[in-house]
N, C-alpha and C. Protein backbone atom coordinates (compact mmCIF):
# COMPACT_ATOMS: atom_id res chain seq x y z
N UNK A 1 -20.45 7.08 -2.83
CA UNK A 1 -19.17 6.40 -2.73
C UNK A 1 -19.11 5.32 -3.82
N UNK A 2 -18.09 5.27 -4.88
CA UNK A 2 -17.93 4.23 -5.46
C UNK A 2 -17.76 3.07 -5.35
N UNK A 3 -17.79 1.88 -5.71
CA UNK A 3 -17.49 0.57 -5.68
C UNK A 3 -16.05 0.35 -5.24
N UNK A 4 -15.51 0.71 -5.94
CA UNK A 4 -13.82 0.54 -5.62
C UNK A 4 -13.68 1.31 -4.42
N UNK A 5 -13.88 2.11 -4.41
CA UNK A 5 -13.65 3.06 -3.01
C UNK A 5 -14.13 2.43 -1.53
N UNK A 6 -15.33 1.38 -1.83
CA UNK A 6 -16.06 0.80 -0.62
C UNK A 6 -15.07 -0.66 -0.71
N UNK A 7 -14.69 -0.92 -1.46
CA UNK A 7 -14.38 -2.26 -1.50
C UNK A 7 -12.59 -1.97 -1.04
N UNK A 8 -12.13 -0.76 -1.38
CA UNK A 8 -10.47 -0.25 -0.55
C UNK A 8 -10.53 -0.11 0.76
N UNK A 9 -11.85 0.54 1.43
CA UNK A 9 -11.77 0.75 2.50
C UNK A 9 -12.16 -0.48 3.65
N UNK A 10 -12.65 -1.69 2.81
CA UNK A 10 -13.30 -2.67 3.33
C UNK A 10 -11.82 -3.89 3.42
N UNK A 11 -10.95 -3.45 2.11
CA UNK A 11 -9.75 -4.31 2.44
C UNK A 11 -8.74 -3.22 3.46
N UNK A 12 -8.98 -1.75 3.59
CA UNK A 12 -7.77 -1.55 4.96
C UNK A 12 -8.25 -2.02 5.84
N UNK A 13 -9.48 -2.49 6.12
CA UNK A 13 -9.93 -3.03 7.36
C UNK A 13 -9.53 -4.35 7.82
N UNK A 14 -9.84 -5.20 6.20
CA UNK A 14 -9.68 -6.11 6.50
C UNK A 14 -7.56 -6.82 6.78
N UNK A 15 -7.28 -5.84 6.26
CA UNK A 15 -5.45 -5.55 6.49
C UNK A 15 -5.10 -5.77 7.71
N UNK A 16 -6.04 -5.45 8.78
CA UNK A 16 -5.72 -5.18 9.76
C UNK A 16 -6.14 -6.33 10.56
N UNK A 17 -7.07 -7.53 10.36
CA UNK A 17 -7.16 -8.88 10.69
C UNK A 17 -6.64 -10.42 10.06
N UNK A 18 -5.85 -10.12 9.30
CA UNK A 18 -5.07 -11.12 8.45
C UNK A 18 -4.63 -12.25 9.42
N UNK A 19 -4.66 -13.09 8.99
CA UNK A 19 -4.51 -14.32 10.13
C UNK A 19 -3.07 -14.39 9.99
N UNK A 20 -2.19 -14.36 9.67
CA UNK A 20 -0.99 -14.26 9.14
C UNK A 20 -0.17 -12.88 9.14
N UNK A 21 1.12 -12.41 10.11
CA UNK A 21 1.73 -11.23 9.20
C UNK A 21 2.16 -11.62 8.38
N UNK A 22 2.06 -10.91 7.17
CA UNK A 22 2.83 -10.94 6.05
C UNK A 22 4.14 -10.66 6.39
N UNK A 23 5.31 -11.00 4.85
CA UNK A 23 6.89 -11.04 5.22
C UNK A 23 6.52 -9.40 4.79
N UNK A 24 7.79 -9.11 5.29
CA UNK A 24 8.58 -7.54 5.10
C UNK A 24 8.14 -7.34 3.53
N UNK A 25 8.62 -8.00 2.88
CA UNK A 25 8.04 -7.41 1.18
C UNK A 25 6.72 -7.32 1.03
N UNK A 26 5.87 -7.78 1.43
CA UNK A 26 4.72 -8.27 1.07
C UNK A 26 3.90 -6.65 1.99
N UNK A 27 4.79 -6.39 3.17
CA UNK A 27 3.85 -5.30 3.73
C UNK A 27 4.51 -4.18 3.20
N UNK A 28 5.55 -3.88 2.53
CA UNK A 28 5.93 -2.86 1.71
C UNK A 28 5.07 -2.67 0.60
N UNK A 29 4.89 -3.41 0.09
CA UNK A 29 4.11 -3.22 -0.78
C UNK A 29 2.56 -3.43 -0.88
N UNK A 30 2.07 -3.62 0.60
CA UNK A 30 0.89 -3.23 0.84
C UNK A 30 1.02 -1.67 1.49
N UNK A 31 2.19 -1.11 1.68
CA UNK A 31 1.87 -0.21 2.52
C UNK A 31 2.27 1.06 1.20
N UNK A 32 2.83 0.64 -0.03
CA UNK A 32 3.30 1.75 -0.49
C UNK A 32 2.00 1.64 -1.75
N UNK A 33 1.28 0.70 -2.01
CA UNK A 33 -0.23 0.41 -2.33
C UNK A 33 -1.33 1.98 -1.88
N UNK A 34 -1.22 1.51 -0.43
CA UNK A 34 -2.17 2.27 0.67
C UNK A 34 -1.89 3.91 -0.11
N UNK A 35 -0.55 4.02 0.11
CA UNK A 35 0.15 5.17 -0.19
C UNK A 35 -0.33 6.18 -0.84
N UNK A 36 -0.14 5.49 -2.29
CA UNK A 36 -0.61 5.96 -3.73
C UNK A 36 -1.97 5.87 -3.88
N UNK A 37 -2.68 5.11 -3.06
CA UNK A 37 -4.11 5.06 -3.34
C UNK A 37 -4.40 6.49 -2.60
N UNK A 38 -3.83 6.40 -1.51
CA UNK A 38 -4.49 7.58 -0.65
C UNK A 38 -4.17 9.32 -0.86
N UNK A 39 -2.55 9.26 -0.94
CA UNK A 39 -2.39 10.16 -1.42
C UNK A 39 -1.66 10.76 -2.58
N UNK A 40 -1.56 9.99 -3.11
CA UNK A 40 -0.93 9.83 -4.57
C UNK A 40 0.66 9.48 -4.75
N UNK A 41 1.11 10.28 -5.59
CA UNK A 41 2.63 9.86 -5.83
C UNK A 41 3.45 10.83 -4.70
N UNK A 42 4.65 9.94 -4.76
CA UNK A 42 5.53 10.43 -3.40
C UNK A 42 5.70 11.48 -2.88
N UNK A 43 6.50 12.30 -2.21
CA UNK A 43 6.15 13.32 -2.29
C UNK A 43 7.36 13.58 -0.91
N UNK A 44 7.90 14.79 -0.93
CA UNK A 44 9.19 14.62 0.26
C UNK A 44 10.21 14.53 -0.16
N UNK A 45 11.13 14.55 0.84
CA UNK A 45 12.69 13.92 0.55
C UNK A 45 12.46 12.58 1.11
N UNK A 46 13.24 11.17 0.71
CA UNK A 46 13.65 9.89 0.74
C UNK A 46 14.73 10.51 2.23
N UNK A 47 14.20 10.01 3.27
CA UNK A 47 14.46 9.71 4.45
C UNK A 47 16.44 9.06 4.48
N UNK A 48 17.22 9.46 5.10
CA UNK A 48 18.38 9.29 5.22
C UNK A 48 18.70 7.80 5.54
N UNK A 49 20.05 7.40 5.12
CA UNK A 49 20.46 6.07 4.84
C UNK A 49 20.48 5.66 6.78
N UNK A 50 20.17 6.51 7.34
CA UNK A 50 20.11 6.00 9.17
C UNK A 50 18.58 5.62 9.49
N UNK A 51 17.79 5.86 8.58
CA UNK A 51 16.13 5.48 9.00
C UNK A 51 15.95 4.52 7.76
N UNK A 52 16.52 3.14 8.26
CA UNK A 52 15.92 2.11 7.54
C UNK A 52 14.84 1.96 7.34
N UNK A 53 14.04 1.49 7.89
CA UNK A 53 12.30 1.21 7.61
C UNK A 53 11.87 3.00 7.11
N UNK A 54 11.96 4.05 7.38
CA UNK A 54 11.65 5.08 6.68
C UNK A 54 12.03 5.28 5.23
N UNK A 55 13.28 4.34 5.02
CA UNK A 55 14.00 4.77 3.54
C UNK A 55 13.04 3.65 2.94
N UNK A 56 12.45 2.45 3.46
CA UNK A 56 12.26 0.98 2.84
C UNK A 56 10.94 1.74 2.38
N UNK A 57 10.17 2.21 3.12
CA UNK A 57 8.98 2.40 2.72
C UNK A 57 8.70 3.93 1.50
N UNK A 58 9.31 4.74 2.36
CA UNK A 58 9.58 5.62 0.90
C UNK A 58 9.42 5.37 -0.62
N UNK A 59 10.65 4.29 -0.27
CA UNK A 59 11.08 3.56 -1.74
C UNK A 59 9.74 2.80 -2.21
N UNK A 60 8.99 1.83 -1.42
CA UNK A 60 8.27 1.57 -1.67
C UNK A 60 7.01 2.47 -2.50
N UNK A 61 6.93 3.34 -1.58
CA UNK A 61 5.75 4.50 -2.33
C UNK A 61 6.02 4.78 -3.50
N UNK A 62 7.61 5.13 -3.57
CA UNK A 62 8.37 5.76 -4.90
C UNK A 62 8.45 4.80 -6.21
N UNK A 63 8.30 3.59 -5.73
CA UNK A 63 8.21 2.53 -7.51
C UNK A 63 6.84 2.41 -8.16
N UNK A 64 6.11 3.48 -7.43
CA UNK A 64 4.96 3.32 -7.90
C UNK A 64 3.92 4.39 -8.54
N UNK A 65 5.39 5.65 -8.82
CA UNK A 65 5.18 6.73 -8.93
C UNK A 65 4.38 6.67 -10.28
N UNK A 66 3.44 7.63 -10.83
CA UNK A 66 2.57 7.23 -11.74
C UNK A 66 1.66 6.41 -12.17
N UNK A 67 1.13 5.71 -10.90
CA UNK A 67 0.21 4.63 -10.78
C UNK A 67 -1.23 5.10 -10.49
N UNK A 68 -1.99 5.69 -11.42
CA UNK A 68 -3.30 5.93 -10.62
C UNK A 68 -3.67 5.68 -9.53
N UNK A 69 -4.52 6.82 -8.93
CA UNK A 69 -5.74 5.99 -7.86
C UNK A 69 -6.15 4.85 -7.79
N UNK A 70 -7.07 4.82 -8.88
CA UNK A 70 -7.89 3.77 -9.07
C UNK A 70 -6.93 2.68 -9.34
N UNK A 71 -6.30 2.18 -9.88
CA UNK A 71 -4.97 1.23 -10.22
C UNK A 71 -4.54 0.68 -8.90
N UNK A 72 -4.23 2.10 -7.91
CA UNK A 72 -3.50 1.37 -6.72
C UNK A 72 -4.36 0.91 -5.91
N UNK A 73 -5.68 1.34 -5.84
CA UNK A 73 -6.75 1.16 -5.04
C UNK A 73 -7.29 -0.84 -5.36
N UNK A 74 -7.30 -0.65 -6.87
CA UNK A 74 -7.39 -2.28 -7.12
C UNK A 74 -6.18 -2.96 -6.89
N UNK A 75 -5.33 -2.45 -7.12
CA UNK A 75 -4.38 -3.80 -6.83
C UNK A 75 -4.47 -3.88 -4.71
N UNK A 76 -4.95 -3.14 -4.40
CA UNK A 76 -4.35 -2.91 -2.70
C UNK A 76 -5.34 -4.22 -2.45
N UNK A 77 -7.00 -3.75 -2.98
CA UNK A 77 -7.68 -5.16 -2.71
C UNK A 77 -7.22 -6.50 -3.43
N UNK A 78 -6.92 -6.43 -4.32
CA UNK A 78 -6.40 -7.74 -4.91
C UNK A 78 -5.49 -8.12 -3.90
N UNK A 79 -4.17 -7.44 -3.35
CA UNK A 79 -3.68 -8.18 -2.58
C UNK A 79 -4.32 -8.29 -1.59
N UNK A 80 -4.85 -7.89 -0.33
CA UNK A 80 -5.89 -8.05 0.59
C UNK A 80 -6.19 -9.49 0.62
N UNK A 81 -7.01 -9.37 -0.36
CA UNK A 81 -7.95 -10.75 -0.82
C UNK A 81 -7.37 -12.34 -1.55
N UNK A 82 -5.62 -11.74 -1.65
CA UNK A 82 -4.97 -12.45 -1.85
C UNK A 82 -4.78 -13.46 -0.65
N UNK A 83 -4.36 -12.32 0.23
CA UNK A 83 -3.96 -12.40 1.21
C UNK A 83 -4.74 -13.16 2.45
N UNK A 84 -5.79 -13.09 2.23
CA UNK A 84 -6.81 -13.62 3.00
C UNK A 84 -7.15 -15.20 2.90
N UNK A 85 -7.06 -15.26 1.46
CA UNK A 85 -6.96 -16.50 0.86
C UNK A 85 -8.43 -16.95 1.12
């Protein structure tokens, strides 16, 4: 297992004890992070204008289309660890 790979899976963990929720932007874009790290670029139809949080996050995945693995995988811990402070 790589470095980055131990250190992604060590910030979804740590995602999940944040002393703080994050605002609505901040988990969009941890969650469309997760996304692209995990399974790459988007993929689907963009969820109908009646599934808000389905369209929010979509979109989210979708601005990040062409973002490496490895790319999304570091920035996911960077924020993490941002986040943790």
């Amino acid at each position: 297992m790589s470095k980055l790979k131990a250190a992604f899976d060590a910030a979804v963990a740590d995602s999940q004890m944040l002393a703080e929720r994050p605002d609505n932007k901040t988990l969009l874009r941890i969650y469309g992070l997760f996304k692209q790290a995990s399974e790459g670029d988007a993929m689907g139809k963009r969820p109908g204008f009646t599934d808000l949080v389905g369209r929010a996050k979509y979109d989210a995945w979708a601005a990040l289309q062409g973002t490496s693995t490895e790319a999304a995988m570091q920035a996911y811990v960077d924020l993490i660890t941002e986040l943790k402070g």
